[in-house]
Protein backbone atom coordinates (compact mmCIF):
# COMPACT_ATOMS: atom_id res chain seq x y z
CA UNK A 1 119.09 83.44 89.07
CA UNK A 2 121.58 80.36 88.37
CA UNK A 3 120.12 76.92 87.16
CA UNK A 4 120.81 74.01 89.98
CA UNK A 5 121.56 70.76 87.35
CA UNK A 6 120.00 68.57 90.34
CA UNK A 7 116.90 70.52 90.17
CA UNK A 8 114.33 70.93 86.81
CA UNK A 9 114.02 74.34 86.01
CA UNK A 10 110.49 74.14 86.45
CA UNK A 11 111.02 73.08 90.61
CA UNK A 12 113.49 75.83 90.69
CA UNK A 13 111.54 78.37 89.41
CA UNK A 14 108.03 76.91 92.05
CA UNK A 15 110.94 77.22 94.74
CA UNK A 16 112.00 80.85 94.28
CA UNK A 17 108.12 81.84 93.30
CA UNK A 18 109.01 83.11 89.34
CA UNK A 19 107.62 81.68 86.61
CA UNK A 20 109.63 79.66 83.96
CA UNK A 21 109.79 82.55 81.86
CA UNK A 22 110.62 84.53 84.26
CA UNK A 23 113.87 82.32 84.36
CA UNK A 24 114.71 83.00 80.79
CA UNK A 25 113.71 86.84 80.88
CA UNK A 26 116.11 89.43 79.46
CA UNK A 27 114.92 92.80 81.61
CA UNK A 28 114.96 95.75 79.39
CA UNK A 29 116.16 99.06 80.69
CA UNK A 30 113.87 101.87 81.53
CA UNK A 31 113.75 104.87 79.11
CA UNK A 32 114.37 108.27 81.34
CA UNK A 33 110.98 109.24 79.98
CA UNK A 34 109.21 105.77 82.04
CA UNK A 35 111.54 105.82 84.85
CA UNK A 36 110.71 109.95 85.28
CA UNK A 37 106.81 108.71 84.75
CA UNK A 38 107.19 106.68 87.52
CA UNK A 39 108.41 108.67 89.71
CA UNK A 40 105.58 110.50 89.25
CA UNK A 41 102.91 108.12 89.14
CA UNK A 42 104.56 107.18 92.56
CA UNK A 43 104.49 110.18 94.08
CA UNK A 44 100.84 110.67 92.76
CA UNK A 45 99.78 107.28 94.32
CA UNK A 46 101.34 108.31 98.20
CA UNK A 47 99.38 111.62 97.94
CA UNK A 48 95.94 109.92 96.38
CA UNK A 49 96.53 106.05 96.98
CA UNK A 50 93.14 105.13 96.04
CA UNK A 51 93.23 107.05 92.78
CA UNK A 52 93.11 104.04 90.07
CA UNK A 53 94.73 104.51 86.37
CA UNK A 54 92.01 106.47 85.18
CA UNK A 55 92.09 109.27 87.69
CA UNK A 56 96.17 109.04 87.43
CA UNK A 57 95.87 109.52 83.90
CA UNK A 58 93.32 112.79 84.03
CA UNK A 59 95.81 114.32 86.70
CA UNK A 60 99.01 113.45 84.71
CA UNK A 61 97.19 114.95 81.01
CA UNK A 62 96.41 118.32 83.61
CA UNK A 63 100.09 118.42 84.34
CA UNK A 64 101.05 118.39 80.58
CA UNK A 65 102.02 115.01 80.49
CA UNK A 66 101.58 113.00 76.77
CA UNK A 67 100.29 110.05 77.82
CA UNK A 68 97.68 107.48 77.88
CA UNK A 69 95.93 105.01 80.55
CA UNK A 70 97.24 101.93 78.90
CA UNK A 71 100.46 103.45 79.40
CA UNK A 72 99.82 104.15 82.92
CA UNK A 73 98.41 100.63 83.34
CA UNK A 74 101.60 99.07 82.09
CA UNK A 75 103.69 100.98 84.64
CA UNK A 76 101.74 100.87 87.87
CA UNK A 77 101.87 96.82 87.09
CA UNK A 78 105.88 96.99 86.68
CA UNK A 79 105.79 99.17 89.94
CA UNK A 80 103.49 96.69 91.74
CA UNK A 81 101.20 99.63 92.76
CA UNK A 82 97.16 99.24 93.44
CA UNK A 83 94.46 101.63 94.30
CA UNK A 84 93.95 100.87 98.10
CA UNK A 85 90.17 100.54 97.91
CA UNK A 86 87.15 97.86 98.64
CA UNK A 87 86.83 95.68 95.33
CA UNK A 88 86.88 91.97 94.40
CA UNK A 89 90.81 91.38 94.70
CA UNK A 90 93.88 93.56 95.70
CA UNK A 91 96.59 91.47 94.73
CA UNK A 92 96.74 88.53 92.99
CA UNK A 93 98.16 85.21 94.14
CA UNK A 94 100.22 83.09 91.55
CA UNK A 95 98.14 80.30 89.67
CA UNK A 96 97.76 77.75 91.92
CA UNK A 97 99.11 79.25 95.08
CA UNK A 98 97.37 78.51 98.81
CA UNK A 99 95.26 81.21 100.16
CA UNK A 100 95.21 81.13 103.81
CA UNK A 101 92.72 82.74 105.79
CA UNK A 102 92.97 86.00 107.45
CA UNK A 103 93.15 85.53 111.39
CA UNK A 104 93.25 88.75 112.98
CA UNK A 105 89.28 89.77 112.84
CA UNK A 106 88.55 90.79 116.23
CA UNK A 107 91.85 90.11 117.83
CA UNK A 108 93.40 92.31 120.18
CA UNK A 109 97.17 92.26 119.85
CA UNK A 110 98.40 93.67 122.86
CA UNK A 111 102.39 93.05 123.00
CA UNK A 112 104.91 92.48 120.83
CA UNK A 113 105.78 89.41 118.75
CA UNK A 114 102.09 88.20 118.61
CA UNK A 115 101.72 89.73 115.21
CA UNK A 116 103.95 91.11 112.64
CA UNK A 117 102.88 92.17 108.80
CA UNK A 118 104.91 92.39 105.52
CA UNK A 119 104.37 94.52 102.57
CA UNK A 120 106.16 95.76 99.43
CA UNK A 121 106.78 98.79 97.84
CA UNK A 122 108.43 100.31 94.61
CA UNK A 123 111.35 102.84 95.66
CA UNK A 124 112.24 105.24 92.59
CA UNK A 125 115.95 106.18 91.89
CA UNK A 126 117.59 108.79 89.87
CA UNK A 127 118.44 105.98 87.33
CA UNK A 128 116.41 103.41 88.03
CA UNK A 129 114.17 101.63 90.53
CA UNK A 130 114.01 98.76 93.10
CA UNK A 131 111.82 97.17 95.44
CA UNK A 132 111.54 97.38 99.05
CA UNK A 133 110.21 94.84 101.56
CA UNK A 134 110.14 95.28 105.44
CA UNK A 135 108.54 93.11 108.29
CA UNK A 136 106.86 94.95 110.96
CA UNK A 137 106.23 94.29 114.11
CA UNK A 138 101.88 95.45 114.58
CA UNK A 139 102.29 96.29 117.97
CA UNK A 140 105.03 98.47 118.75
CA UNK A 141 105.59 99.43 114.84
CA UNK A 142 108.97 98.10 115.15
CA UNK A 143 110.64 97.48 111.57
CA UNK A 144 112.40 93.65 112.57
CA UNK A 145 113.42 93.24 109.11
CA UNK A 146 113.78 94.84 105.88
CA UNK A 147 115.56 94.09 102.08
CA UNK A 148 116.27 95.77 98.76
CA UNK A 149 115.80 93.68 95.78
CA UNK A 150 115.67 94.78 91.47
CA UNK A 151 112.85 92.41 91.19
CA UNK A 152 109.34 91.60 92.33
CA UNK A 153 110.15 87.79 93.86
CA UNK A 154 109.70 85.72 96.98
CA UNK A 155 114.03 85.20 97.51
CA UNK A 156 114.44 88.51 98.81
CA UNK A 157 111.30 88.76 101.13
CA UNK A 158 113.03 85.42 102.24
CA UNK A 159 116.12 87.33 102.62
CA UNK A 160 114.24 89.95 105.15
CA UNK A 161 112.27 87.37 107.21
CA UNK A 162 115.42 85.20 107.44
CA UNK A 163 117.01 88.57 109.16
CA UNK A 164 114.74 89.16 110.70
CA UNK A 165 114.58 86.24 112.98
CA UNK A 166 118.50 86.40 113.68
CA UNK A 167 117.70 88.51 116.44
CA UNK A 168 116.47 85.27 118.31
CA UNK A 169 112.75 86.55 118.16
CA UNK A 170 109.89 85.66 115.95
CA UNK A 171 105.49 86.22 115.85
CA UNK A 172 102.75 84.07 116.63
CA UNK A 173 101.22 85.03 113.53
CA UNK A 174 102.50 86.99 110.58
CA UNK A 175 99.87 88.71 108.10
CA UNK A 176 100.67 89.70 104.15
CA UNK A 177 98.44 90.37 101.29
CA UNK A 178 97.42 87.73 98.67
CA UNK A 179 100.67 88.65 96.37
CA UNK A 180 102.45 86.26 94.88
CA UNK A 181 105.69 86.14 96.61
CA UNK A 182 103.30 86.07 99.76
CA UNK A 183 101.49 82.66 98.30
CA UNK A 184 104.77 80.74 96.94
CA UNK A 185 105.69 77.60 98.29
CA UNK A 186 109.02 79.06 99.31
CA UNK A 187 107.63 81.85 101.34
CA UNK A 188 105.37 80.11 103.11
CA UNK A 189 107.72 77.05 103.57
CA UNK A 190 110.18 79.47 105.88
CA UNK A 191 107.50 81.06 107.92
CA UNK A 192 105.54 77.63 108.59
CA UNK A 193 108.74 75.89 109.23
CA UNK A 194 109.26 78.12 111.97
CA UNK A 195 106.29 77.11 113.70
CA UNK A 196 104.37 80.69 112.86
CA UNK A 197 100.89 81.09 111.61
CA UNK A 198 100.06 82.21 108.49
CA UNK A 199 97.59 84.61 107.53
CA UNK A 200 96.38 86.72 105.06
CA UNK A 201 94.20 89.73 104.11
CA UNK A 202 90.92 88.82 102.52
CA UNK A 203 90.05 90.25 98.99
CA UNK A 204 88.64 93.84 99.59
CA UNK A 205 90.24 94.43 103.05
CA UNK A 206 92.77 97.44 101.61
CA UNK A 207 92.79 98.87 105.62
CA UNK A 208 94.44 95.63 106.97
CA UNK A 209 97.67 96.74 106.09
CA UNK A 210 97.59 100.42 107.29
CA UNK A 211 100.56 100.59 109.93
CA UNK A 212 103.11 99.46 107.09
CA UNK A 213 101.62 101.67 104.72
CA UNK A 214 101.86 104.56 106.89
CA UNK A 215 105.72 103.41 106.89
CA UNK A 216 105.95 103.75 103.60
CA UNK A 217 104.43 107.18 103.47
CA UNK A 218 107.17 107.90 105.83
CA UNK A 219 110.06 106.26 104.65
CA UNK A 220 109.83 107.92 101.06
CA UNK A 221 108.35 111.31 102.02
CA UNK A 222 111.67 111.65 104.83
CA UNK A 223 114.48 109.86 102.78
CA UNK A 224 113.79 108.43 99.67
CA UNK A 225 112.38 111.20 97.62
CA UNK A 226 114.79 113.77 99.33
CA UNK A 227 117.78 111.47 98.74
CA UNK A 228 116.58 110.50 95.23
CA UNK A 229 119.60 107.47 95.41
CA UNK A 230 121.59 106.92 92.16
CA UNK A 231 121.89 103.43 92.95
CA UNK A 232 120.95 100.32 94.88
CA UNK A 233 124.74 100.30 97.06
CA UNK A 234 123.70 104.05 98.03
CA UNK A 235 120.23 103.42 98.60
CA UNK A 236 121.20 100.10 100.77
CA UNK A 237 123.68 102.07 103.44
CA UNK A 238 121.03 105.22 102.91
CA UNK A 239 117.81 103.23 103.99
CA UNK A 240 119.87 101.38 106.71
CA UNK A 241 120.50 104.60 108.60
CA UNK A 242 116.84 105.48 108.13
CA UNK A 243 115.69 102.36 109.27
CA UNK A 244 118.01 102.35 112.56
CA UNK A 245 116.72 106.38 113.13
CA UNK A 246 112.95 105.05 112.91
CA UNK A 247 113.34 102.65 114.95
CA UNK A 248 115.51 104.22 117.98
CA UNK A 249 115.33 107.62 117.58
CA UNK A 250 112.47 109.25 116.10
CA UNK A 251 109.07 109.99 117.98
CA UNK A 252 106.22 107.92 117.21
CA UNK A 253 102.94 109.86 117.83
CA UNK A 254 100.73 106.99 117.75
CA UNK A 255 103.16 105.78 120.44
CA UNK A 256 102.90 108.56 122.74
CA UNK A 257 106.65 110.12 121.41
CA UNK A 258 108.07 107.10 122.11
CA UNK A 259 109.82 105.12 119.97
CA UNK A 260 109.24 101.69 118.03
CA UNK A 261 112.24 100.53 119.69
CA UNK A 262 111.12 101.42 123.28
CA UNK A 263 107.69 99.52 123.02
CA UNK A 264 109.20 96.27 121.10
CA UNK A 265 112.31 95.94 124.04
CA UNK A 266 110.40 97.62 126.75
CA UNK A 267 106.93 96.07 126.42
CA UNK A 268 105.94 96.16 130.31
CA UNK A 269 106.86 99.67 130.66
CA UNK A 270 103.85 100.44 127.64
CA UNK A 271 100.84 97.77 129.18
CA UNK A 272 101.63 95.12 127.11
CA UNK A 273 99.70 91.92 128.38
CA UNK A 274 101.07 88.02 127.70
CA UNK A 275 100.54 86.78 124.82
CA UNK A 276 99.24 83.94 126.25
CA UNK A 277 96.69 83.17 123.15
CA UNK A 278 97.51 81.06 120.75
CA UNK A 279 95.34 80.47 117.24
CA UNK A 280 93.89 77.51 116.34
């Protein structure tokens, strides 16, 4: 990040969703030894996702592993990985940060562009790791918008839903957990200013965010892991292709073996219905 001499530091850094000392920070490299961990621990968390630290720990100690749950604590934080399960929060908003409510109880979406969701995940690399973020259209599945970023802020989820409207399209409502880069002023600043809703999951609710999660699952289990990218230029043009595949070519079951891309262009020919509701 570069300093903007009309702005304070402190605006810039409520603008872009970071902390001030996040503005100063140095990152430190990964050791093999963490960045092999976490591969693990990622791997660990697709197979059990609501295994918390403790359980990680036990099964990484049965596998041989020296190490200890304040270790594993420490990572799953830098990955920005939770245990997907009932409790008081799932993830936390920045101090001070709006909480909007979460609008899709008892809502039947039945279309496209009446709902889409966003989420983040931690993609491992042979030397190193980034994060991904992709928008998701609830209805047909349809990834709109997706980016690749080395660190855990709002500008590159900005980046994805700033894409993602290009294509001339955009929600009634779109729905994100309580994270940070989900509650900054600059996030919600682009997605209001649009005239969309916002909403987002209520503390506890760990099943409101199952499509994208089941992208995930898929995205890493099919490319990610098996391509185990050196870097983030490879892992761009790699995820690209696997992005375009899931959304144009590759059978979705819960679609009937159609594809994302044939629901989210074609609604009428899947019973989609107007979205002729509106929140208020």
């Amino acid at each position: 990040m570069e300093s903007c001499n009309e702005l304070s530091i402190r605006r810039q850094c409520e603008l872009v969703g970071i902390s001030r000392s996040g503005f100063y920070y140095e990152p430190v490299v990964a050791t093999p030894e963490n960045l092999a961990l976490m591969r693990r621990l990622d791997e660990l968390h697709l197979e059990h996702p609501v295994y918390g630290s403790r359980r990680l720990t036990a099964m990484l100690l049965r596998e041989g592993q020296v190490v200890n749950r304040k270790r594993v604590v420490r990572l799953l934080q830098l990955m920005g990985v939770e245990a997907v399960y009932p409790r008081r929060s799932l993830s936390q908003p920045g101090e001070g940060h709006r909480i909007y409510p979460y609008l899709l109880a008892g809502l039947e979406i039945s279309g496209p562009d009446q709902v889409w969701c966003v989420d983040i995940t931690y993609v491992p690399m042979a030397n190193g790791f980034m994060y991904l973020v992709a928008i998701m259209d609830w209805w047909s599945r349809y990834v709109v918008g997706w980016e690749l970023s080395n660190s855990l802020d709002s500008e590159f989820c900005i980046r994805a839903w700033t894409g993602a409207l290009a294509a001339g399209r955009q929600p009634l409502i779109n729905n994100s957990d309580q994270g940070c880069q989900f509650t900054s002023e600059a996030w919600l600043e682009a997605v209001e200013s649009v005239g969309v809703d916002v909403s987002m999951d209520g503390r506890g609710r760990w099943i409101d965010n199952r499509f994208i999660e089941r992208l995930w699952r898929s995205v890493k289990q099919e490319d990610i892991y098996p391509q185990d990218y050196a870097d983030g230029l490879t892992a761009q043009r790699g995820l690209a292709r696997w992005f375009a595949d899931y959304n144009t070519v590759r059978p979705h079951q819960a679609l009937g073996y159609a594809t994302p891309a044939e629901w989210y262009h074609s609604p009428e020919s899947y019973g989609a219905k107007p979205a002729a509701w509106r929140w208020k």
